[in-house]
C-alpha atoms as a PDB file:
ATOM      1  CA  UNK A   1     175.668 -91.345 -70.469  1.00  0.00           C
ATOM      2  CA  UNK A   2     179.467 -90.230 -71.446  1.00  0.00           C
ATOM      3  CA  UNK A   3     180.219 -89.382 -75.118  1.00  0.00           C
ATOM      4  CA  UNK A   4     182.915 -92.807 -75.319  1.00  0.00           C
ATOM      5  CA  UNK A   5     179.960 -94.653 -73.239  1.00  0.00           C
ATOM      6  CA  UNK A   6     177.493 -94.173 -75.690  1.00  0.00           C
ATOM      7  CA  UNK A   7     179.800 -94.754 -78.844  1.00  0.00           C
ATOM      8  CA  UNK A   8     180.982 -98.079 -77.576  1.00  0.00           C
ATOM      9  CA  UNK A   9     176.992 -99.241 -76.776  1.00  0.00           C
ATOM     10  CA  UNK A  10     176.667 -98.457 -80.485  1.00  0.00           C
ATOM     11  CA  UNK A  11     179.426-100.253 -81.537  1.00  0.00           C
ATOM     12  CA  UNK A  12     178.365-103.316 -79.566  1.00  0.00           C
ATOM     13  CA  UNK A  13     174.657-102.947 -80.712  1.00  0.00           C
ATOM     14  CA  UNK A  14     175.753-102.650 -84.639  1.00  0.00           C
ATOM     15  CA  UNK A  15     177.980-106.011 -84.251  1.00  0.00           C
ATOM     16  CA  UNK A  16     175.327-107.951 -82.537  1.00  0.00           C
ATOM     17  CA  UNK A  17     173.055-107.202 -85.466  1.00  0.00           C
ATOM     18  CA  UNK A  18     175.209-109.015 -87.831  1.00  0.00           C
ATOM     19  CA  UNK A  19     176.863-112.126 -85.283  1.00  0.00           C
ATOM     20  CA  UNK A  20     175.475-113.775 -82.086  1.00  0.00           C
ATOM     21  CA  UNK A  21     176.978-116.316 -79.642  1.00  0.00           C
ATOM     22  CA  UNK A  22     177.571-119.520 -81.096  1.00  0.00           C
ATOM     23  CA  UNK A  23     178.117-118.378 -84.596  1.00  0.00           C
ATOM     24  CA  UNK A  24     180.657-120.086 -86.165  1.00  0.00           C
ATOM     25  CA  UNK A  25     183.720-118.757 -87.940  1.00  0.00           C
ATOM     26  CA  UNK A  26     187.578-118.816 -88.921  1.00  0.00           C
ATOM     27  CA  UNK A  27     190.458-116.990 -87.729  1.00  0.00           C
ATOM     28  CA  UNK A  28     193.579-116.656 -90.388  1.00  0.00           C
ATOM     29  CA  UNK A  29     196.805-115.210 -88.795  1.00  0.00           C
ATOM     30  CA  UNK A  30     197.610-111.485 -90.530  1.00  0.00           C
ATOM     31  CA  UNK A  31     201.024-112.758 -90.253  1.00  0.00           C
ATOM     32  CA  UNK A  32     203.134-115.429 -91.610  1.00  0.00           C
ATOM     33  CA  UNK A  33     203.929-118.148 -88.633  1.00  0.00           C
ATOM     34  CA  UNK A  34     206.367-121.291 -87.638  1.00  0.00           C
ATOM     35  CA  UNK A  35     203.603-124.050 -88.898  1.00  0.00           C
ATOM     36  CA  UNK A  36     204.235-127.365 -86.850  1.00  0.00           C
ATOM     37  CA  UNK A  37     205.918-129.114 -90.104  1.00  0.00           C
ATOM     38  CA  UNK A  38     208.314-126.122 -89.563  1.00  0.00           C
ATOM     39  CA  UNK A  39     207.369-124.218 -92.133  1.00  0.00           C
ATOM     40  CA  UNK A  40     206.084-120.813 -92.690  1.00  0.00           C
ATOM     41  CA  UNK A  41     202.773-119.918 -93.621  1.00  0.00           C
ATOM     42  CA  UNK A  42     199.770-118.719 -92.459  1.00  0.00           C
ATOM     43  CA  UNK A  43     197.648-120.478 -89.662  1.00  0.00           C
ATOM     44  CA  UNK A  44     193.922-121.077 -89.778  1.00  0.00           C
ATOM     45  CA  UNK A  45     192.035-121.749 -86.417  1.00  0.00           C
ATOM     46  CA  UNK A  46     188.186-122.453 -86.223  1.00  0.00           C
ATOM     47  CA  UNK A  47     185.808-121.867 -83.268  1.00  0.00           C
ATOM     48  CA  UNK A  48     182.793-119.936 -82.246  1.00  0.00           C
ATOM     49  CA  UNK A  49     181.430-116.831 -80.705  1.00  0.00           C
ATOM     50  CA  UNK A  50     181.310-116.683 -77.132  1.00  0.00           C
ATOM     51  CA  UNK A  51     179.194-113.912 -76.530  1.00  0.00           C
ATOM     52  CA  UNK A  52     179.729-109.727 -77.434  1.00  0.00           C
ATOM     53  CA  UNK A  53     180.349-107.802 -74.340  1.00  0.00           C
ATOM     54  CA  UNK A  54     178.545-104.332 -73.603  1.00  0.00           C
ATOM     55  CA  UNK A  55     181.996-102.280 -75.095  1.00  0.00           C
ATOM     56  CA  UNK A  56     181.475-104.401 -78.187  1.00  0.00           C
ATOM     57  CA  UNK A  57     184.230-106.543 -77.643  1.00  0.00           C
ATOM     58  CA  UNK A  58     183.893-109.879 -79.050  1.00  0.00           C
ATOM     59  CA  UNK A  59     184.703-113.188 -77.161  1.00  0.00           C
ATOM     60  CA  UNK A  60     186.024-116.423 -78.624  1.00  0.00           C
ATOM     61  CA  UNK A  61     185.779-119.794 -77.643  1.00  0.00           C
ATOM     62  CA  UNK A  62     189.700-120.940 -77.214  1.00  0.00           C
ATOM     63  CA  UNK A  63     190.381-122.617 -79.954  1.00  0.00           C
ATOM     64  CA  UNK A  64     191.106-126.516 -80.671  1.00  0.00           C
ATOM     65  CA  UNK A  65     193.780-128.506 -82.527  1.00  0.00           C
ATOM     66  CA  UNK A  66     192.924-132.239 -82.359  1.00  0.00           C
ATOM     67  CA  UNK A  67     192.162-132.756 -78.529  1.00  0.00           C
ATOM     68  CA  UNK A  68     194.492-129.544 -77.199  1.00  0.00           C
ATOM     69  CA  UNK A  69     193.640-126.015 -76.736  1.00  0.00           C
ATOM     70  CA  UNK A  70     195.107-123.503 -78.758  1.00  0.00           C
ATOM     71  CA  UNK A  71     196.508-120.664 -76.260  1.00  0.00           C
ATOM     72  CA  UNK A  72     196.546-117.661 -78.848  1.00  0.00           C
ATOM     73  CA  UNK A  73     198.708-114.998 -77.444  1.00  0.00           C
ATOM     74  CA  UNK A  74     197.610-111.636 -76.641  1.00  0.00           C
ATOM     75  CA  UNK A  75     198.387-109.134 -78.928  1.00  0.00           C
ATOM     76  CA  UNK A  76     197.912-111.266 -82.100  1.00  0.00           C
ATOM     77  CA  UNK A  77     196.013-109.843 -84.867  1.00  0.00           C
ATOM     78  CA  UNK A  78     193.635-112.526 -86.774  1.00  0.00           C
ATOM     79  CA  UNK A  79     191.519-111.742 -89.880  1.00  0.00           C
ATOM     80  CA  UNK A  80     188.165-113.424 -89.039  1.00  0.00           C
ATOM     81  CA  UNK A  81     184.990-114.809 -91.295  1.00  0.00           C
ATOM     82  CA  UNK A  82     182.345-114.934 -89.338  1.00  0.00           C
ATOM     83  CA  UNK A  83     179.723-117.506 -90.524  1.00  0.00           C
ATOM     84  CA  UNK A  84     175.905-115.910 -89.342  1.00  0.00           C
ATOM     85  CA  UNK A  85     172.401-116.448 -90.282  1.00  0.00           C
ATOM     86  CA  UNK A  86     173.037-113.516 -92.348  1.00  0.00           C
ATOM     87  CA  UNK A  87     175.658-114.849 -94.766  1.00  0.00           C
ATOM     88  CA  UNK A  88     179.472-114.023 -94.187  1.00  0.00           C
ATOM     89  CA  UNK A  89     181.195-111.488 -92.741  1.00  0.00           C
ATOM     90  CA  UNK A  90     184.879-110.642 -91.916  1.00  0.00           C
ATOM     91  CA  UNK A  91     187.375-108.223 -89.756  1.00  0.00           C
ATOM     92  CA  UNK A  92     190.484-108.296 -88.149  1.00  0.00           C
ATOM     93  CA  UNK A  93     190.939-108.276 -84.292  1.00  0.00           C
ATOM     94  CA  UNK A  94     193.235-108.400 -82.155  1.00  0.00           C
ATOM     95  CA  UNK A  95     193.368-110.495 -79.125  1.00  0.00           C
ATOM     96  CA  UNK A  96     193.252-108.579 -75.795  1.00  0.00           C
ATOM     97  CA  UNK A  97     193.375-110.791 -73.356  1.00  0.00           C
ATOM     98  CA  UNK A  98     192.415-114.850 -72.248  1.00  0.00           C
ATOM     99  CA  UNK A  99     189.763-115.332 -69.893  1.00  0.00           C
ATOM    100  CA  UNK A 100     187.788-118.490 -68.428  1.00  0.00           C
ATOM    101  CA  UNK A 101     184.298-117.808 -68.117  1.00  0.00           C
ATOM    102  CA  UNK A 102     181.671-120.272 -66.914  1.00  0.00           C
ATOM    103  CA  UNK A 103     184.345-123.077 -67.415  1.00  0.00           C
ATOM    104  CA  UNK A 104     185.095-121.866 -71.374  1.00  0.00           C
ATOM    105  CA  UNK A 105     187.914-120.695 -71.904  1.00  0.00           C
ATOM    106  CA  UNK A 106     187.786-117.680 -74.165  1.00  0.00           C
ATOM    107  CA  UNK A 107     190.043-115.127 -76.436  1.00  0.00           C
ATOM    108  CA  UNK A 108     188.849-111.159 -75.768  1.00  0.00           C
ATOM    109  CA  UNK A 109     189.136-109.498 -78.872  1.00  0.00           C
ATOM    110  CA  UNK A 110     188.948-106.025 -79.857  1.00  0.00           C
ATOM    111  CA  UNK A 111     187.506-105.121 -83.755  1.00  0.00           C
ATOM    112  CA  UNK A 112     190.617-103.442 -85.863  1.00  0.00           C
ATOM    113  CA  UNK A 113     188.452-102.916 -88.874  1.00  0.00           C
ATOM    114  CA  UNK A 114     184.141-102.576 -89.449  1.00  0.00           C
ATOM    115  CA  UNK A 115     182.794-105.834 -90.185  1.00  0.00           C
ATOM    116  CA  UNK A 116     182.218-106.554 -94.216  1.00  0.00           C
ATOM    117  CA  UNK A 117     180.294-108.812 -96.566  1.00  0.00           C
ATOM    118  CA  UNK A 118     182.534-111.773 -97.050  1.00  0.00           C
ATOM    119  CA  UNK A 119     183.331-111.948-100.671  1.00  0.00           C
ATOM    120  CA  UNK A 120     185.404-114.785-100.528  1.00  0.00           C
ATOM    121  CA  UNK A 121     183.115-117.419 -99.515  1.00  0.00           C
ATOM    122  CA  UNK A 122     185.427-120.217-101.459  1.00  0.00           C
ATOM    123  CA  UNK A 123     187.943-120.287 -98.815  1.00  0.00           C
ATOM    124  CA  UNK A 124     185.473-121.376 -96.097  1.00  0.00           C
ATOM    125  CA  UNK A 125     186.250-125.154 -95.732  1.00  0.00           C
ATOM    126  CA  UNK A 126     182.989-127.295 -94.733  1.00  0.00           C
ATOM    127  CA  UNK A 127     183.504-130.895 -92.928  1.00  0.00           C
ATOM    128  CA  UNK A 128     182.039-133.639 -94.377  1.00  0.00           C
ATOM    129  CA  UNK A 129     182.130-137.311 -95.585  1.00  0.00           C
ATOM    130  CA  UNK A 130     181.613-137.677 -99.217  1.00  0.00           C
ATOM    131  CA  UNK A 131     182.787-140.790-101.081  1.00  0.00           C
ATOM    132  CA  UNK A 132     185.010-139.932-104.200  1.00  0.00           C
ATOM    133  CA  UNK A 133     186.828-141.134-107.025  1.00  0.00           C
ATOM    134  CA  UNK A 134     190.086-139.783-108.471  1.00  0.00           C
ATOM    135  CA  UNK A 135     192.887-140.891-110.826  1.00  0.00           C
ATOM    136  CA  UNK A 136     196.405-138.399-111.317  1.00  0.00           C
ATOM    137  CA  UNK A 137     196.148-136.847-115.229  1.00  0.00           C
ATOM    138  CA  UNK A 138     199.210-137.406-117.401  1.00  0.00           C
ATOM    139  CA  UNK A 139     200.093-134.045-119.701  1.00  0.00           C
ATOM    140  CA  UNK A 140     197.871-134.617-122.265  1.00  0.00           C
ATOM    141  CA  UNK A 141     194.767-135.182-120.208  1.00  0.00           C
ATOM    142  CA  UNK A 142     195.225-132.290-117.984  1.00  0.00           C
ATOM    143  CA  UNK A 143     195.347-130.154-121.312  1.00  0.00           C
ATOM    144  CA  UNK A 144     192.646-131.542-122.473  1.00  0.00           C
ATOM    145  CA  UNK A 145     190.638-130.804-119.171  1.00  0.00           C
ATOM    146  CA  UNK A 146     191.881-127.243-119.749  1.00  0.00           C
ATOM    147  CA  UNK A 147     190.410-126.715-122.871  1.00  0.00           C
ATOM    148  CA  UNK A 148     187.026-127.818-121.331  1.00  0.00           C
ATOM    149  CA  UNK A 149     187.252-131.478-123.049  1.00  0.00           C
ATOM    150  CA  UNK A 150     187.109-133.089-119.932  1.00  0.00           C
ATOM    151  CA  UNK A 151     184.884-135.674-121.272  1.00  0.00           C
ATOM    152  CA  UNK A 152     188.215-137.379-123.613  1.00  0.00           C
ATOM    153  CA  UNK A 153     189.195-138.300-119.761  1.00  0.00           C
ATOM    154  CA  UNK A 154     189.411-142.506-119.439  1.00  0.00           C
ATOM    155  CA  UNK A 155     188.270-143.438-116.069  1.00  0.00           C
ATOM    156  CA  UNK A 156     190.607-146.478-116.113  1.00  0.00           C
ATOM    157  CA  UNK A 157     192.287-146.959-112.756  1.00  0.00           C
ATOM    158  CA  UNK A 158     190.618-144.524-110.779  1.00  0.00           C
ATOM    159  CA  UNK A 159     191.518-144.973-106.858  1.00  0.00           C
ATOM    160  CA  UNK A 160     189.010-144.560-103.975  1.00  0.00           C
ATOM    161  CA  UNK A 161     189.104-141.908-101.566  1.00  0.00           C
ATOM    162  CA  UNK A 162     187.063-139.985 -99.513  1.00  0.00           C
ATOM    163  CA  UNK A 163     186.303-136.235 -98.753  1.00  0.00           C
ATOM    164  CA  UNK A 164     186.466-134.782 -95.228  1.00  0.00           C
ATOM    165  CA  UNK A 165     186.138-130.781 -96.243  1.00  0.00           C
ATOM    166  CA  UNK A 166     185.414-129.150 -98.941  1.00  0.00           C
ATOM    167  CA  UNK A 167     184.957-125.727-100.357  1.00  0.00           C
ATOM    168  CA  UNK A 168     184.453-123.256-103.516  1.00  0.00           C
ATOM    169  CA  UNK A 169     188.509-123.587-103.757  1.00  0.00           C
ATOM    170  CA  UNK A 170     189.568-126.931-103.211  1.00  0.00           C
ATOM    171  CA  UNK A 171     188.603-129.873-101.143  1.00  0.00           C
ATOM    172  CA  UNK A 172     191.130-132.377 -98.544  1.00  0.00           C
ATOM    173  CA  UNK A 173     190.781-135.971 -98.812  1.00  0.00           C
ATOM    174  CA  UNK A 174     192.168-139.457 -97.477  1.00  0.00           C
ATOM    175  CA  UNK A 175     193.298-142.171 -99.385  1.00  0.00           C
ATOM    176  CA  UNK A 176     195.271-145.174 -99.479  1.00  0.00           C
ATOM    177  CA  UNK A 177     198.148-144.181-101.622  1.00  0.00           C
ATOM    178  CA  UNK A 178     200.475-140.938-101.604  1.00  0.00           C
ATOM    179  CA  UNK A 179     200.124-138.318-104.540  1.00  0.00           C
ATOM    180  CA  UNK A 180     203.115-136.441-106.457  1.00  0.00           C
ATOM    181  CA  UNK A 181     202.355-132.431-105.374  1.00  0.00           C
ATOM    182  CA  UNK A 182     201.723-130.959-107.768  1.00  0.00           C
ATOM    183  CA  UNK A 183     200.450-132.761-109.990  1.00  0.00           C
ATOM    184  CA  UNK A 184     197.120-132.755-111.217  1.00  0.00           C
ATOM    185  CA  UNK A 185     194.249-135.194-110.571  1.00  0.00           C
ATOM    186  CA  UNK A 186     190.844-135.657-111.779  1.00  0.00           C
ATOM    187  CA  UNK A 187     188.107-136.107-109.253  1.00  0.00           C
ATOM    188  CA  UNK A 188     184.648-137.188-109.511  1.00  0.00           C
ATOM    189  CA  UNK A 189     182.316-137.168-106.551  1.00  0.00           C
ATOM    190  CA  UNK A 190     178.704-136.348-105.739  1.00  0.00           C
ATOM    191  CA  UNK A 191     177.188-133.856-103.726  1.00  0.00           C
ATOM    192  CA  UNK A 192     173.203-133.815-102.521  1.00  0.00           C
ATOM    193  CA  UNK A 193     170.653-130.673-103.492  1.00  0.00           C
ATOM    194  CA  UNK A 194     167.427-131.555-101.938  1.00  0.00           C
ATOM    195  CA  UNK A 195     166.275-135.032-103.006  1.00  0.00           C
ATOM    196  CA  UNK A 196     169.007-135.634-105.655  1.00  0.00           C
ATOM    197  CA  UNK A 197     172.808-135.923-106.194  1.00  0.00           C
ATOM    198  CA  UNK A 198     174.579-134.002-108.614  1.00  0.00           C
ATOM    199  CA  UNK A 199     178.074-135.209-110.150  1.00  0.00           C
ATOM    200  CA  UNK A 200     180.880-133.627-110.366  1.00  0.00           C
ATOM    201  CA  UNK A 201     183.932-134.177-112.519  1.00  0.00           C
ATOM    202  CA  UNK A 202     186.705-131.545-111.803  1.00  0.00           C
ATOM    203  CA  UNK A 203     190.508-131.002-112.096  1.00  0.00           C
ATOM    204  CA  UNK A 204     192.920-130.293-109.131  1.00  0.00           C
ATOM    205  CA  UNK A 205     196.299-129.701-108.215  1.00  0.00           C
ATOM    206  CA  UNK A 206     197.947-131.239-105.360  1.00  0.00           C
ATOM    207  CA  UNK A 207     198.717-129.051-102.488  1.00  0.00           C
ATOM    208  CA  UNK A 208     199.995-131.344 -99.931  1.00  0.00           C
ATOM    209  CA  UNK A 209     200.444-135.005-100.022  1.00  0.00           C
ATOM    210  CA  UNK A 210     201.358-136.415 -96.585  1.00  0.00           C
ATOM    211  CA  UNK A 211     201.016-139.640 -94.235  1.00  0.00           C
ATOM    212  CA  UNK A 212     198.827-139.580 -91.277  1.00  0.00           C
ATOM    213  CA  UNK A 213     200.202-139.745 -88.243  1.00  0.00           C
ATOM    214  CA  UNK A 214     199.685-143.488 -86.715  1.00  0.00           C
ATOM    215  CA  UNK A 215     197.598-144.754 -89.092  1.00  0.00           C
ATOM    216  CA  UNK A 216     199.484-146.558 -91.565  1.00  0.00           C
ATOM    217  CA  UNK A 217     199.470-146.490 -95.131  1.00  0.00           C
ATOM    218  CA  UNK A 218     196.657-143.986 -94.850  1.00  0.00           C
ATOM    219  CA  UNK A 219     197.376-140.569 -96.314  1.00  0.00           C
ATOM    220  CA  UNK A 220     195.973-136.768 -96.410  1.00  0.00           C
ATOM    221  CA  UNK A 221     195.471-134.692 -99.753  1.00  0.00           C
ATOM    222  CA  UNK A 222     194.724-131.084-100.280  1.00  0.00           C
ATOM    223  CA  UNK A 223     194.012-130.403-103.417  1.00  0.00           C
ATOM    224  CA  UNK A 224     193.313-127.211-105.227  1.00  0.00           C
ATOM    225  CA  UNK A 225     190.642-126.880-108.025  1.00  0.00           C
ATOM    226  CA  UNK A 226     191.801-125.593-111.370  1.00  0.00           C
ATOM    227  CA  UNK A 227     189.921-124.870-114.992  1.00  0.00           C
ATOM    228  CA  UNK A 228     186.320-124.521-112.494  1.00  0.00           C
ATOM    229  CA  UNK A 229     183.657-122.616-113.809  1.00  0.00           C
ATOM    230  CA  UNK A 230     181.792-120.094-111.918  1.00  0.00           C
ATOM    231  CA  UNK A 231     178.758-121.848-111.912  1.00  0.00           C
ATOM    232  CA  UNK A 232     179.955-124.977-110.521  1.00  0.00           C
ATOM    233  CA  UNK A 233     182.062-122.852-108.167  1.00  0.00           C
ATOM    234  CA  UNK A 234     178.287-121.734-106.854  1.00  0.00           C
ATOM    235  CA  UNK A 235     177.333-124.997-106.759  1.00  0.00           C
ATOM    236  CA  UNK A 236     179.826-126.176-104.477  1.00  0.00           C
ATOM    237  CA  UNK A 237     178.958-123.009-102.188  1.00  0.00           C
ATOM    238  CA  UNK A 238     175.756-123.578-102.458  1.00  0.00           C
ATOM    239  CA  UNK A 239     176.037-126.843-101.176  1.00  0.00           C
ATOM    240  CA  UNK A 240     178.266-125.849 -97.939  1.00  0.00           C
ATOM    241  CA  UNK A 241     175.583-123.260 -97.363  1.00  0.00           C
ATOM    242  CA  UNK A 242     172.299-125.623 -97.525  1.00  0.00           C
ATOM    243  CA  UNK A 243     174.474-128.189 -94.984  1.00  0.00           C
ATOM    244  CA  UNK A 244     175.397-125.527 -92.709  1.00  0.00           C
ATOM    245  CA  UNK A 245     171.795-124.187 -92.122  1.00  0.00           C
ATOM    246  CA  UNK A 246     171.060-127.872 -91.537  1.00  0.00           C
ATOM    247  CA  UNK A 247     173.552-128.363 -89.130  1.00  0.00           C
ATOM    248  CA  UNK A 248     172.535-125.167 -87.630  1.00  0.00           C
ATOM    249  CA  UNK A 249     169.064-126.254 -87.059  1.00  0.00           C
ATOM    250  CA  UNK A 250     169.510-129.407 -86.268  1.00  0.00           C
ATOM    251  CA  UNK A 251     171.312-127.956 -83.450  1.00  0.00           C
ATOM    252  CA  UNK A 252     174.771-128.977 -84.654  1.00  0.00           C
ATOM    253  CA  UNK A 253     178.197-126.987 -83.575  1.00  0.00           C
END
């Protein structure tokens, strides 16, 4: 065996000890991009692992954006998490080429940087349905959540909505009525640990406000958290970690 053939079977045996096919993970473009409201930003795809050839290179189910493929170009370098059995992990790639293999269509990607312990397990958005309550804070209430006297907050015309991800950073939900970006809401909502439900009562800050397309009077919010605690940071976490593994085993993509 050749001195390159050797290091690349070492390369491929050291990533297949941290990810395997049908891991799941995100892919954040390194650079910013024309979003489809037409603005700029940077893009998040999710999908899964394909399978890790013999030169190491890893191959990625084409990703999908409502009911239409995503066709990445080549050449376009991605910061991945990669969510394992292990925990997290992340590296940027860059896409090689676009194959269809056993009717999948799949993104070849070559590693740009060693894989690393994901230390920002926050930004790793979990789908759900969780039932919620939340209410926008005037001035004086959102000081008063800042200074960790959240409990002065009146829960007087709170409006229903409900949860469809959430992570250690912030959460998007749908609800029937629009909300001012920017502004700050308080949000109470439960979330299950083993056999019981623990409630939460935290602050946000609109992110994005926005009707959903054909469905009338029906709206999406992303909302960022703010004056959050470590702890209950690692609760939330905790949470999208105990669901995943169930998901997992369950058999669940």
């Amino acid at each position: 065996m050749g001195v390159l053939a050797k290091k690349l079977e070492q390369e491929a045996s050291m990533i297949e000890k941290f990810i395997s096919p049908g891991d799941k993970l995100e892919m954040k473009s390194i650079q910013e991009v024309t979003l489809p409201d037409e603005t700029v930003g940077i893009k998040m795809y999710k999908s899964t692992v394909f399978d890790i050839s013999e030169d190491g290179k890893i191959m990625i189910v084409m990703p999908m954006e409502k009911t239409k493929m995503v066709l990445l170009p080549t050449e376009g370098e991605y910061e991945v998490c990669f969510f394992t059995h292990g925990g997290m992990y992340n590296a940027n790639i860059r896409i090689i080429d676009r194959q269809k293999i056993n009717n999948t269509y799949v993104l070849v990607t070559e590693m740009l940087t060693n894989l690393h312990k994901y230390q920002r397990r926050e930004y790793y958005r979990f789908n759900c349905i969780i039932e919620m309550v939340t209410k926008e804070l005037d001035k004086a209430e959102a000081e008063a959540f800042g200074k960790h006297l959240g409990y002065l907050i009146s829960e007087t015309d709170m409006k229903r909505g409900v949860i469809v991800d959430i992570s250690g950073g912030g959460l998007r939900f749908v609800s029937r009525q629009p909300f001012q970006e920017g502004n700050i809401l308080y949000l109470r909502f439960r979330l299950p640990f083993n056999d019981k439900e623990k409630e939460f009562k935290l602050a946000a800050r609109v992110i994005l406000s926005r009707e959903i397309e054909k469905r009338q009077n029906e709206y999406e919010n992303r909302v960022k958290f703010l004056y959050i605690d470590n702890i209950t940071r690692e609760e939330i976490i905790k949470y999208i970690f105990n669901e995943e593994r169930k998901n997992r085993k369950n058999g669940k993509r």
